[in-house]
PDB file of N, CA and C in Angstrom:
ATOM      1  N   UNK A   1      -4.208  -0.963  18.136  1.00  0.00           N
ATOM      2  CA  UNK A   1      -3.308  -1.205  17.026  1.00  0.00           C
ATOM      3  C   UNK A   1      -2.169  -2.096  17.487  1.00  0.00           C
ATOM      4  N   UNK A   2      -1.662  -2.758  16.791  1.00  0.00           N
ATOM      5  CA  UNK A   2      -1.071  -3.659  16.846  1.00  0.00           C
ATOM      6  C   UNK A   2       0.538  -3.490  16.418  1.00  0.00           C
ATOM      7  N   UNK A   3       1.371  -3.268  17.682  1.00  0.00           N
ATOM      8  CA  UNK A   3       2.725  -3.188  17.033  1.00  0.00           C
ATOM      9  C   UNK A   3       3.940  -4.008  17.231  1.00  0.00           C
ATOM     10  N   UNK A   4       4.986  -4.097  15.968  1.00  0.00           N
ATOM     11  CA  UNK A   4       5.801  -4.606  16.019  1.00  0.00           C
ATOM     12  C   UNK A   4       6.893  -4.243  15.640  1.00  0.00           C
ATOM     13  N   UNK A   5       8.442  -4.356  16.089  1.00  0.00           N
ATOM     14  CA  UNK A   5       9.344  -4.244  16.526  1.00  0.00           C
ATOM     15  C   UNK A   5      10.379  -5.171  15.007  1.00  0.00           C
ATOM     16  N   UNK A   6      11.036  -4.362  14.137  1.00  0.00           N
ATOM     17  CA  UNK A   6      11.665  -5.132  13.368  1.00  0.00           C
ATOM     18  C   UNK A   6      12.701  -4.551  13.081  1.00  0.00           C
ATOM     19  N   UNK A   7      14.162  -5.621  12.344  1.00  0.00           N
ATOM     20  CA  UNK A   7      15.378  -4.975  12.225  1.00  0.00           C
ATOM     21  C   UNK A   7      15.527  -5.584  10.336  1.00  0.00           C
ATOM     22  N   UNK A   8      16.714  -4.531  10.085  1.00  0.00           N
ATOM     23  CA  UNK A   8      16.849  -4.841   8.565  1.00  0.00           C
ATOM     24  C   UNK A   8      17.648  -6.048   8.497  1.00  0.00           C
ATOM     25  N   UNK A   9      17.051  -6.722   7.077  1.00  0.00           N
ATOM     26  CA  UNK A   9      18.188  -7.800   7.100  1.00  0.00           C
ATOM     27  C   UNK A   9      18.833  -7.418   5.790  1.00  0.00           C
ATOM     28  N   UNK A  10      20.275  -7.932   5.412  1.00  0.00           N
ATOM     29  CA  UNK A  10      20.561  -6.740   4.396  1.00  0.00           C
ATOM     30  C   UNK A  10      20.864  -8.040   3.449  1.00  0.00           C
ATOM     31  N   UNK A  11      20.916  -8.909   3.365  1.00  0.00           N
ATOM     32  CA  UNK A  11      21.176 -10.389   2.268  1.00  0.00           C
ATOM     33  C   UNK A  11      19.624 -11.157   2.353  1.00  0.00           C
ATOM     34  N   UNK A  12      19.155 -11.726   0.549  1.00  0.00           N
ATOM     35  CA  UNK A  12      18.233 -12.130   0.702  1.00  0.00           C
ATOM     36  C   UNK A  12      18.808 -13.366   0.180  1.00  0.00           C
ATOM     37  N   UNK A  13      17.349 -14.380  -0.076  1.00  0.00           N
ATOM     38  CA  UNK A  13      17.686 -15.878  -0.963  1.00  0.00           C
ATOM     39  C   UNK A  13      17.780 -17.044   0.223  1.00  0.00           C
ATOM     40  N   UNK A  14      17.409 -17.872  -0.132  1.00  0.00           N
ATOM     41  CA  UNK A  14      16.888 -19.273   0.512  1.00  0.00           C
ATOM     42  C   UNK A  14      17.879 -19.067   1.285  1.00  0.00           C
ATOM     43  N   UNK A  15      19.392 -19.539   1.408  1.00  0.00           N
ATOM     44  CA  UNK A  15      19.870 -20.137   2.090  1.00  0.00           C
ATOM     45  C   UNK A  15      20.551 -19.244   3.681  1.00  0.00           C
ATOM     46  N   UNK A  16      19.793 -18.068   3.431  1.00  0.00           N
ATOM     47  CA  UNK A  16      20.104 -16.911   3.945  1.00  0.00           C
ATOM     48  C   UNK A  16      18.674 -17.234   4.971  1.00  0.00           C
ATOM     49  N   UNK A  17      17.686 -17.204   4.537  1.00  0.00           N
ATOM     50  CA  UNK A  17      16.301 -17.245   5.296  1.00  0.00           C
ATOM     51  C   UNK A  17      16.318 -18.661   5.921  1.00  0.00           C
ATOM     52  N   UNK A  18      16.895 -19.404   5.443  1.00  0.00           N
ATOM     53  CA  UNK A  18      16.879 -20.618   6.511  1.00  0.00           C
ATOM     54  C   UNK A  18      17.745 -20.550   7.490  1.00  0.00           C
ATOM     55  N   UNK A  19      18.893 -20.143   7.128  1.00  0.00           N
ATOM     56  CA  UNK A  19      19.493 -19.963   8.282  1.00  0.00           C
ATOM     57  C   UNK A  19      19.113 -19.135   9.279  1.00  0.00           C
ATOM     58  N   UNK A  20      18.640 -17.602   8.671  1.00  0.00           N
ATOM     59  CA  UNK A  20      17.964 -17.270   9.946  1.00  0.00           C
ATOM     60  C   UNK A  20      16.654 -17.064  11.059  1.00  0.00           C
ATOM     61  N   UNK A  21      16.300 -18.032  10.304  1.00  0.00           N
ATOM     62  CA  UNK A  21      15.273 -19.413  10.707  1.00  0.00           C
ATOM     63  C   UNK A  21      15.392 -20.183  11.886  1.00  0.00           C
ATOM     64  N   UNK A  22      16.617 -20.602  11.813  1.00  0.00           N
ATOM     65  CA  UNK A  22      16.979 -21.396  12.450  1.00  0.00           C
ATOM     66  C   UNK A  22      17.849 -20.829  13.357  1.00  0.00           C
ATOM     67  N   UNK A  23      18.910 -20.292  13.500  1.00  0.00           N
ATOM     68  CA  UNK A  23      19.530 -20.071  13.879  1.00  0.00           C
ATOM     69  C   UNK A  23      19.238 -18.643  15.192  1.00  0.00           C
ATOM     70  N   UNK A  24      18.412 -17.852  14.430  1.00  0.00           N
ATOM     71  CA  UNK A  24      18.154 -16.559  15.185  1.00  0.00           C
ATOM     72  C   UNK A  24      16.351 -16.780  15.308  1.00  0.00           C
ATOM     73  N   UNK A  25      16.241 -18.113  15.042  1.00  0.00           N
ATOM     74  CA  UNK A  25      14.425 -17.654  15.288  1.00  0.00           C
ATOM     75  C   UNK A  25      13.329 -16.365  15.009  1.00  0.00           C
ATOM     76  N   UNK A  26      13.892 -16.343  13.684  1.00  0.00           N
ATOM     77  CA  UNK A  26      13.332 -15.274  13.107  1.00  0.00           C
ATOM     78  C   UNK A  26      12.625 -15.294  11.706  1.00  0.00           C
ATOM     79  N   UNK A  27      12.029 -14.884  11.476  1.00  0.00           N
ATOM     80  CA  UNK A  27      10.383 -14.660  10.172  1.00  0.00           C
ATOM     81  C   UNK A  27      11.403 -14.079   9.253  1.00  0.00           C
ATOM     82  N   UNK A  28      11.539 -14.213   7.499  1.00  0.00           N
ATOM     83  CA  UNK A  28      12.236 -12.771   7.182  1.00  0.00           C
ATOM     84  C   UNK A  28      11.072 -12.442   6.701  1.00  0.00           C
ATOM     85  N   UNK A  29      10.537 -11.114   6.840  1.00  0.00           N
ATOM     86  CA  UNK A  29       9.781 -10.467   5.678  1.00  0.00           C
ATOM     87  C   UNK A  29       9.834  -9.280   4.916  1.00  0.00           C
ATOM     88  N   UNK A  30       9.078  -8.833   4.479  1.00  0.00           N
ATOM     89  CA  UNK A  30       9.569  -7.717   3.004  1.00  0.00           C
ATOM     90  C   UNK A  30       8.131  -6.460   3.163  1.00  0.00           C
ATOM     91  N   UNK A  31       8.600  -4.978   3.282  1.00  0.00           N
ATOM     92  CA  UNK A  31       7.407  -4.294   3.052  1.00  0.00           C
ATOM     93  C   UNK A  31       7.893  -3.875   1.993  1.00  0.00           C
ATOM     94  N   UNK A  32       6.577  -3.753   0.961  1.00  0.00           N
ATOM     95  CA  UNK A  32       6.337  -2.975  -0.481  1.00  0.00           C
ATOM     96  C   UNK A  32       5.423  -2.014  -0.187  1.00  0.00           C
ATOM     97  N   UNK A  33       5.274  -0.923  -1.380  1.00  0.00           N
ATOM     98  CA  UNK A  33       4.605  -0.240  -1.277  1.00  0.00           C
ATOM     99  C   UNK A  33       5.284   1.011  -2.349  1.00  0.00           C
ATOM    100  N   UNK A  34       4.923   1.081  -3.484  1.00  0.00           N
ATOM    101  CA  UNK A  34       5.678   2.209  -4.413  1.00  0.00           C
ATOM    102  C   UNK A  34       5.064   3.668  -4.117  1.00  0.00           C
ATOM    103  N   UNK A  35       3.774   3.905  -3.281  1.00  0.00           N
ATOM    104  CA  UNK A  35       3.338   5.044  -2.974  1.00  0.00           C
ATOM    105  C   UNK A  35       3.743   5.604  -1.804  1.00  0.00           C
ATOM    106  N   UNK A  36       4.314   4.978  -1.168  1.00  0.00           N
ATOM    107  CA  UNK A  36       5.286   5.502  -0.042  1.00  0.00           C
ATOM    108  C   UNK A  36       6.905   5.179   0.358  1.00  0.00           C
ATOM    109  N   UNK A  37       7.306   3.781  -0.673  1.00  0.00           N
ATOM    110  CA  UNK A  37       8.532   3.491  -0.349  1.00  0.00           C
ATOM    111  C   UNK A  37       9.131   3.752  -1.581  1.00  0.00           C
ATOM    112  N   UNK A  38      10.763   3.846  -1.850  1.00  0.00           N
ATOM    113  CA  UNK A  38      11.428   4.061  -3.001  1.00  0.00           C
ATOM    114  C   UNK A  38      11.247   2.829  -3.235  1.00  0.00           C
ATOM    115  N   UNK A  39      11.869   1.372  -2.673  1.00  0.00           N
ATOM    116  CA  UNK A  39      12.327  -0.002  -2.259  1.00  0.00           C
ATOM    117  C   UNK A  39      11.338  -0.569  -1.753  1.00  0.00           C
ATOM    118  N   UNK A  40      11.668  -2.018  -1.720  1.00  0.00           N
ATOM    119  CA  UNK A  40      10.758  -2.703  -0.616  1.00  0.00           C
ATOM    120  C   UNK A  40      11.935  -2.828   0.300  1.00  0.00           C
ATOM    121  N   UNK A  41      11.594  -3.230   1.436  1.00  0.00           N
ATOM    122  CA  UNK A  41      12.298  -3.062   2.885  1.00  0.00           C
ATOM    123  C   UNK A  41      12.220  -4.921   3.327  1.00  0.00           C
ATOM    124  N   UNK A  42      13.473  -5.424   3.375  1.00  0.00           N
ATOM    125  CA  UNK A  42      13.766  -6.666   4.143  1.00  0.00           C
ATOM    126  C   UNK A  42      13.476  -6.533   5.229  1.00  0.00           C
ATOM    127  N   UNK A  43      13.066  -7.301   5.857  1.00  0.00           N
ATOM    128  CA  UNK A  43      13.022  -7.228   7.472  1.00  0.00           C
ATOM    129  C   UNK A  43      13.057  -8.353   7.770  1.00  0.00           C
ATOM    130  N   UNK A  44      13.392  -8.137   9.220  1.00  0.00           N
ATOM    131  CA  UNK A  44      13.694  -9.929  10.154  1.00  0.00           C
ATOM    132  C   UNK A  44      12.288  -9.519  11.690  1.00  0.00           C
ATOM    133  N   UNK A  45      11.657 -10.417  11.748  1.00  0.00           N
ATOM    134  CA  UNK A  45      10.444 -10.113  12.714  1.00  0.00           C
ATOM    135  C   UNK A  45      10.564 -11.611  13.689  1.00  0.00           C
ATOM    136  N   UNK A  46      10.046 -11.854  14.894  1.00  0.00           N
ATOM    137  CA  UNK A  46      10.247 -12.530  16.308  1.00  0.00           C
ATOM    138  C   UNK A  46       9.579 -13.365  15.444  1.00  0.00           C
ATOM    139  N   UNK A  47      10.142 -15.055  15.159  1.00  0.00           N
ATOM    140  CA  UNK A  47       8.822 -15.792  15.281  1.00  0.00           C
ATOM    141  C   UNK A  47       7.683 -16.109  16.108  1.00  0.00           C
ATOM    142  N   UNK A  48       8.291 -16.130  17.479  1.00  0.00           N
ATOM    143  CA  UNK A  48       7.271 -16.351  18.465  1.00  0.00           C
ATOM    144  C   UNK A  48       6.044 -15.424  18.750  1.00  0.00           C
ATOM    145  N   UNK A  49       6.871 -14.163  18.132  1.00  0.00           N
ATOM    146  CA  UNK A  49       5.259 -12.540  18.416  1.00  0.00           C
ATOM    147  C   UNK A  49       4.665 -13.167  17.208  1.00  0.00           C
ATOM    148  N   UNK A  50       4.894 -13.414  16.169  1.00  0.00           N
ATOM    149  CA  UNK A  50       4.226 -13.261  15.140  1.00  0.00           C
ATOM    150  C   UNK A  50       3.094 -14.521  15.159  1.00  0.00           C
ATOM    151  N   UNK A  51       3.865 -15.721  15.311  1.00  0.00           N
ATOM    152  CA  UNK A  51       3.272 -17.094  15.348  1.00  0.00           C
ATOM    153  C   UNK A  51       2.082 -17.066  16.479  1.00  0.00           C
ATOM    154  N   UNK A  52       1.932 -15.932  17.671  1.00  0.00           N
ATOM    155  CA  UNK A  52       0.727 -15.761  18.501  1.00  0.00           C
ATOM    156  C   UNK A  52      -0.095 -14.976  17.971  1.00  0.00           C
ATOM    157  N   UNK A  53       0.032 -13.723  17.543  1.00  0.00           N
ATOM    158  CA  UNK A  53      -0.808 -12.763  16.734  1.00  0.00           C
ATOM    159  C   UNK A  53      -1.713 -13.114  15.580  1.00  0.00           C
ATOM    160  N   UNK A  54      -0.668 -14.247  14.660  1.00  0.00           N
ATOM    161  CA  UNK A  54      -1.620 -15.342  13.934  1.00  0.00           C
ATOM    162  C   UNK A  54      -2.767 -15.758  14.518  1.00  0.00           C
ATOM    163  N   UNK A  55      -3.063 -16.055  15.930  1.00  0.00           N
ATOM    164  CA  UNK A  55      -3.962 -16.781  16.171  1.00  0.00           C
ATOM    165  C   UNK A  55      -5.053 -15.859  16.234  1.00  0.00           C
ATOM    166  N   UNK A  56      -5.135 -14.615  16.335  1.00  0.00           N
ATOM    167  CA  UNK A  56      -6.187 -13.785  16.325  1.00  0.00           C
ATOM    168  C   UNK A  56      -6.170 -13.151  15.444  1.00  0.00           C
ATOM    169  N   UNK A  57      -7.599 -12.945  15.050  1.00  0.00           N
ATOM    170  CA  UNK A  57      -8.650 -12.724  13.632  1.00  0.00           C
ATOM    171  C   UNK A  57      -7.948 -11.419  13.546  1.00  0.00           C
ATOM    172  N   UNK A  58      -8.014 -10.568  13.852  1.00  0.00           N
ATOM    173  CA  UNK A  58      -7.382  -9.161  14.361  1.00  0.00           C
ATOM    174  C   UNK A  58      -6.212  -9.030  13.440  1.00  0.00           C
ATOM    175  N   UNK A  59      -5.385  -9.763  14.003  1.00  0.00           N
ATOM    176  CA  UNK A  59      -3.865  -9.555  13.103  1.00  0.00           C
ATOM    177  C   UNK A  59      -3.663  -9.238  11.242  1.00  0.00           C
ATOM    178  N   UNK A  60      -5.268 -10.139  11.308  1.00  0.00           N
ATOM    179  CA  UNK A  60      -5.313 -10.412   9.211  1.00  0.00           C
ATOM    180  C   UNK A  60      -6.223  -8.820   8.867  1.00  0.00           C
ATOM    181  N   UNK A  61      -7.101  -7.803   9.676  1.00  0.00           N
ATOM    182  CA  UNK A  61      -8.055  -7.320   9.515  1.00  0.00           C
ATOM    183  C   UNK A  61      -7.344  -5.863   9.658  1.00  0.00           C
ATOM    184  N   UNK A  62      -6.836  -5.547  10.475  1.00  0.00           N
ATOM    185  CA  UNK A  62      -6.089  -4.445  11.300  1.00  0.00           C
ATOM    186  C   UNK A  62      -5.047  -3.900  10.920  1.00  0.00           C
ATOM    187  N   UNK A  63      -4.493  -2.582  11.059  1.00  0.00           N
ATOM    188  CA  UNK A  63      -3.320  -1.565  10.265  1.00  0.00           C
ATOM    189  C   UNK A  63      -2.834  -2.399  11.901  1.00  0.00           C
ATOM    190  N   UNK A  64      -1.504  -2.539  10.682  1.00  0.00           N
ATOM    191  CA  UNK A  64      -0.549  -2.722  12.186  1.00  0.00           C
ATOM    192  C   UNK A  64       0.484  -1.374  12.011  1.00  0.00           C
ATOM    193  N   UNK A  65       1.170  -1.346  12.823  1.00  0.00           N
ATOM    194  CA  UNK A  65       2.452  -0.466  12.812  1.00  0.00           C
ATOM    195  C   UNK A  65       3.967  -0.926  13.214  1.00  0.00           C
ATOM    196  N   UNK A  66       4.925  -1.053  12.131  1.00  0.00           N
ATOM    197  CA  UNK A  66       6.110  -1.576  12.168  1.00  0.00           C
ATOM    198  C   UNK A  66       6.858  -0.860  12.826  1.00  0.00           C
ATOM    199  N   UNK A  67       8.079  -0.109  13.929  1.00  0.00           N
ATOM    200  CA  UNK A  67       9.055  -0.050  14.061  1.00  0.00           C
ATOM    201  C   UNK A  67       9.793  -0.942  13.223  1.00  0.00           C
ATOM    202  N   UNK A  68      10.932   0.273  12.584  1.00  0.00           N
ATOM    203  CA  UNK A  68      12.025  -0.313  11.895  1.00  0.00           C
ATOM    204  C   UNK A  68      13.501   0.822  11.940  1.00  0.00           C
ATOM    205  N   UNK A  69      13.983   0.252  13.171  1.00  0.00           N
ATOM    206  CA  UNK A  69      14.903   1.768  13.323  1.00  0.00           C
ATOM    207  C   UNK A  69      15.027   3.424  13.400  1.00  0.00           C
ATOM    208  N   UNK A  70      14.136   3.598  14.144  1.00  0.00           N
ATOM    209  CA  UNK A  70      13.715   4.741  14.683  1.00  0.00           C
ATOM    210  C   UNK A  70      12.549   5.440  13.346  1.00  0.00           C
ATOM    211  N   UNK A  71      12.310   4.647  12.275  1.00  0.00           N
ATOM    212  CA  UNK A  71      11.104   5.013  11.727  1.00  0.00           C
ATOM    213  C   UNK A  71       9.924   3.602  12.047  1.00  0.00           C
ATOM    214  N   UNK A  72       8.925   4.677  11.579  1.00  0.00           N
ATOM    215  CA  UNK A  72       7.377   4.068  11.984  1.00  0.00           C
ATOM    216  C   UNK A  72       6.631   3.682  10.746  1.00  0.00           C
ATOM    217  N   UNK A  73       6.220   2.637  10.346  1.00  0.00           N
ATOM    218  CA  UNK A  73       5.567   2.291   9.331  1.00  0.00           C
ATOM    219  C   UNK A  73       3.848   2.089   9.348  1.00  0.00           C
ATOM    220  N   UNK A  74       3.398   1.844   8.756  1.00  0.00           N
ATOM    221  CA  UNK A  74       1.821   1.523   8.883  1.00  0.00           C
ATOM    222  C   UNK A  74       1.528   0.786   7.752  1.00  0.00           C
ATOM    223  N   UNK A  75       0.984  -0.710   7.680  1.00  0.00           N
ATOM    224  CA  UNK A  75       1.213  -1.633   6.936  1.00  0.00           C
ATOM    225  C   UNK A  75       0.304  -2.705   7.440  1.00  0.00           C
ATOM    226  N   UNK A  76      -0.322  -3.206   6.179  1.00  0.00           N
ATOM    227  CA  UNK A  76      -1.597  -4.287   6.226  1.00  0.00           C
ATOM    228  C   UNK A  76      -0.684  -5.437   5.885  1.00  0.00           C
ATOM    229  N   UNK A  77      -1.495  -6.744   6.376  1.00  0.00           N
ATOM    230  CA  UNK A  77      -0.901  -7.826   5.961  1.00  0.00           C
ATOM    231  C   UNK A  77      -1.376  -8.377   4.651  1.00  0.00           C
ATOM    232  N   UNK A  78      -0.256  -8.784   4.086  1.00  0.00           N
ATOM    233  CA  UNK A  78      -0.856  -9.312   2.427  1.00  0.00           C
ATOM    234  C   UNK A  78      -0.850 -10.717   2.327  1.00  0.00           C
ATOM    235  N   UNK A  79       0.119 -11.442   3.245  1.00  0.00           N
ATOM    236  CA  UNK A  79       0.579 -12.816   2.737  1.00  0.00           C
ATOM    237  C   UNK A  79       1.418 -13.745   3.736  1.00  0.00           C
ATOM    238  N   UNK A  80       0.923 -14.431   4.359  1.00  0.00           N
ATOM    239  CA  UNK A  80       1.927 -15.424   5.684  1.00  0.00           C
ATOM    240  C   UNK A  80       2.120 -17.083   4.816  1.00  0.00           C
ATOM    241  N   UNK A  81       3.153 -16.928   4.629  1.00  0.00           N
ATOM    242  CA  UNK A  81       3.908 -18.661   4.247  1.00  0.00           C
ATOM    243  C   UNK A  81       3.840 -19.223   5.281  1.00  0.00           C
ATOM    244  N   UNK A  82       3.468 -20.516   5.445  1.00  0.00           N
ATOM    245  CA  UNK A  82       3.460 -21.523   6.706  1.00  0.00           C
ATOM    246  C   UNK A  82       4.036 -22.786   6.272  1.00  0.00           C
ATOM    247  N   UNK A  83       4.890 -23.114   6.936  1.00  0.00           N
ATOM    248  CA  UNK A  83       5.334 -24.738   6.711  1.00  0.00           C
ATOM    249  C   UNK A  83       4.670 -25.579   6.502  1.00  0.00           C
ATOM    250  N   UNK A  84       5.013 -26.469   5.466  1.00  0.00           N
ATOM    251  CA  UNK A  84       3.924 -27.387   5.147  1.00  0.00           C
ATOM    252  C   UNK A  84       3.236 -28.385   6.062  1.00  0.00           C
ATOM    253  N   UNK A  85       4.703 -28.988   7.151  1.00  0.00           N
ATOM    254  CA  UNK A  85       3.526 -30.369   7.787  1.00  0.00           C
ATOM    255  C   UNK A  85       4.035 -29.285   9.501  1.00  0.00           C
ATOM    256  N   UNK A  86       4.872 -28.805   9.736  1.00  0.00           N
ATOM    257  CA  UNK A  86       5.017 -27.985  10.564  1.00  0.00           C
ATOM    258  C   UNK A  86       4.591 -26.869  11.215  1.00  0.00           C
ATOM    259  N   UNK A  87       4.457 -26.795  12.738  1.00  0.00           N
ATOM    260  CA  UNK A  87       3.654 -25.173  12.830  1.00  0.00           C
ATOM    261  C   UNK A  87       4.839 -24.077  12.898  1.00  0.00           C
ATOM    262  N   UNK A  88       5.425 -23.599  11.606  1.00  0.00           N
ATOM    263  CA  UNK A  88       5.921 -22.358  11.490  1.00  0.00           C
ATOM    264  C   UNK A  88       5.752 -22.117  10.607  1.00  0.00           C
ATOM    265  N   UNK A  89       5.871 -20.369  10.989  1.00  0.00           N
ATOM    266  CA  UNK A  89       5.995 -18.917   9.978  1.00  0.00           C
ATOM    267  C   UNK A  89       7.033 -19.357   8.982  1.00  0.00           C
ATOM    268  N   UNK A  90       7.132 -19.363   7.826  1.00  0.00           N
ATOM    269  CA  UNK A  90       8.095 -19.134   6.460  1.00  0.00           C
ATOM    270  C   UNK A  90       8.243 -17.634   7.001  1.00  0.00           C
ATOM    271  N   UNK A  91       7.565 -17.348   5.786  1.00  0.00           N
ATOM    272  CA  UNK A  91       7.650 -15.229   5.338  1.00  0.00           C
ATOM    273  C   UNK A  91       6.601 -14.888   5.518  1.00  0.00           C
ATOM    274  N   UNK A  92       6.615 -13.634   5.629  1.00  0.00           N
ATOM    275  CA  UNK A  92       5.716 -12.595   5.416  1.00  0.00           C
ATOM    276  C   UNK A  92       5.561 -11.336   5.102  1.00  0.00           C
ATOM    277  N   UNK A  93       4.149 -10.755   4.142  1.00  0.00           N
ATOM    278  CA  UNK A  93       4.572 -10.048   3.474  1.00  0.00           C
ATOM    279  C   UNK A  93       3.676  -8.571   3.740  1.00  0.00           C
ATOM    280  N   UNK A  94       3.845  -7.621   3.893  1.00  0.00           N
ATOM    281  CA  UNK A  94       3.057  -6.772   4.489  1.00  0.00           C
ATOM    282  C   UNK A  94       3.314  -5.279   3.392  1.00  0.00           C
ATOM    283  N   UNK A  95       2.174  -4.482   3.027  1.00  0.00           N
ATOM    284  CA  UNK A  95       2.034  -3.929   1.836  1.00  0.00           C
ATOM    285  C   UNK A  95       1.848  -1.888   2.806  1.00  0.00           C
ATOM    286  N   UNK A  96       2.449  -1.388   2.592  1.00  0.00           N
ATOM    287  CA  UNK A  96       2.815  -0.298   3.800  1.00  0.00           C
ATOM    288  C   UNK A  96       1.742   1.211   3.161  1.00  0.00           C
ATOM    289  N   UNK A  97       0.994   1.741   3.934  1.00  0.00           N
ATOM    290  CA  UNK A  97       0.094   2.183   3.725  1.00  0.00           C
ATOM    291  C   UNK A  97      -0.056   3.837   4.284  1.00  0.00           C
ATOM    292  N   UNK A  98       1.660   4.013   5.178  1.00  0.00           N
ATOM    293  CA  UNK A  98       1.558   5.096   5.337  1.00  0.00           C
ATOM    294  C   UNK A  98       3.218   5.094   6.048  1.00  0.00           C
ATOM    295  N   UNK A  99       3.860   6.094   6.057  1.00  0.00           N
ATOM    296  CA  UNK A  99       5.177   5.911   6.957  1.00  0.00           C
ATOM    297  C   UNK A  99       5.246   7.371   7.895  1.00  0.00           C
ATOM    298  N   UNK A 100       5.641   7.194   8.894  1.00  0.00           N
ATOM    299  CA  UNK A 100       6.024   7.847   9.413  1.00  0.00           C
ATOM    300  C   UNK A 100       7.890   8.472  10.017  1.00  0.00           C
ATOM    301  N   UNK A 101       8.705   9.388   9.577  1.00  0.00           N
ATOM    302  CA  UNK A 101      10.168   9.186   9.784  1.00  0.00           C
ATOM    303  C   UNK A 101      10.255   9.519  11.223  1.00  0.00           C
TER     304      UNK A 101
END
């Protein structure tokens, strides 16, 4: 299983995700899920873990498991934005399938 390590980001909207894009080298993405979450959950994830894990088939097929501040998530991938002429991560969107507190 496949895990990853994420922190909340608490402001959303373009000019917020580019900056921390750029600035902190970071993915923002969002877990949903109304059968286990009240909310969907912002998150900020490594571009560099994520942009390698892409490369294997694995990453699109597989329950991953989020750390997100001392809780544990369990969450499929639904959706990776990629730059258009560029190799980077936009967003991503991951649909949560079980939590653990």
């Amino acid at each position: 299983m496949i895990k990853l390590n994420a922190i909340y980001r608490n402001k959303k909207g373009t000019s917020n995700s580019r900056y921390v894009r750029k600035v902190h080298h970071k993915i923002p993405g969002i877990i949903y899920g109304k059968k286990f979450l009240e909310q969907e959950l912002l998150i900020l994830l490594e571009h560099d873990v994520i942009f390698n894990l892409q490369k294997n088939s694995n990453f699109f097929s597989n329950t991953l498991s989020i750390f997100l501040e001392k809780k544990k998530f369990f969450v499929i991938l639904k959706d990776i934005q990629y730059h258009a002429f560029r190799s980077l991560v936009l967003h991503i969107d991951f649909l949560c399938i079980n939590n653990i507190i």
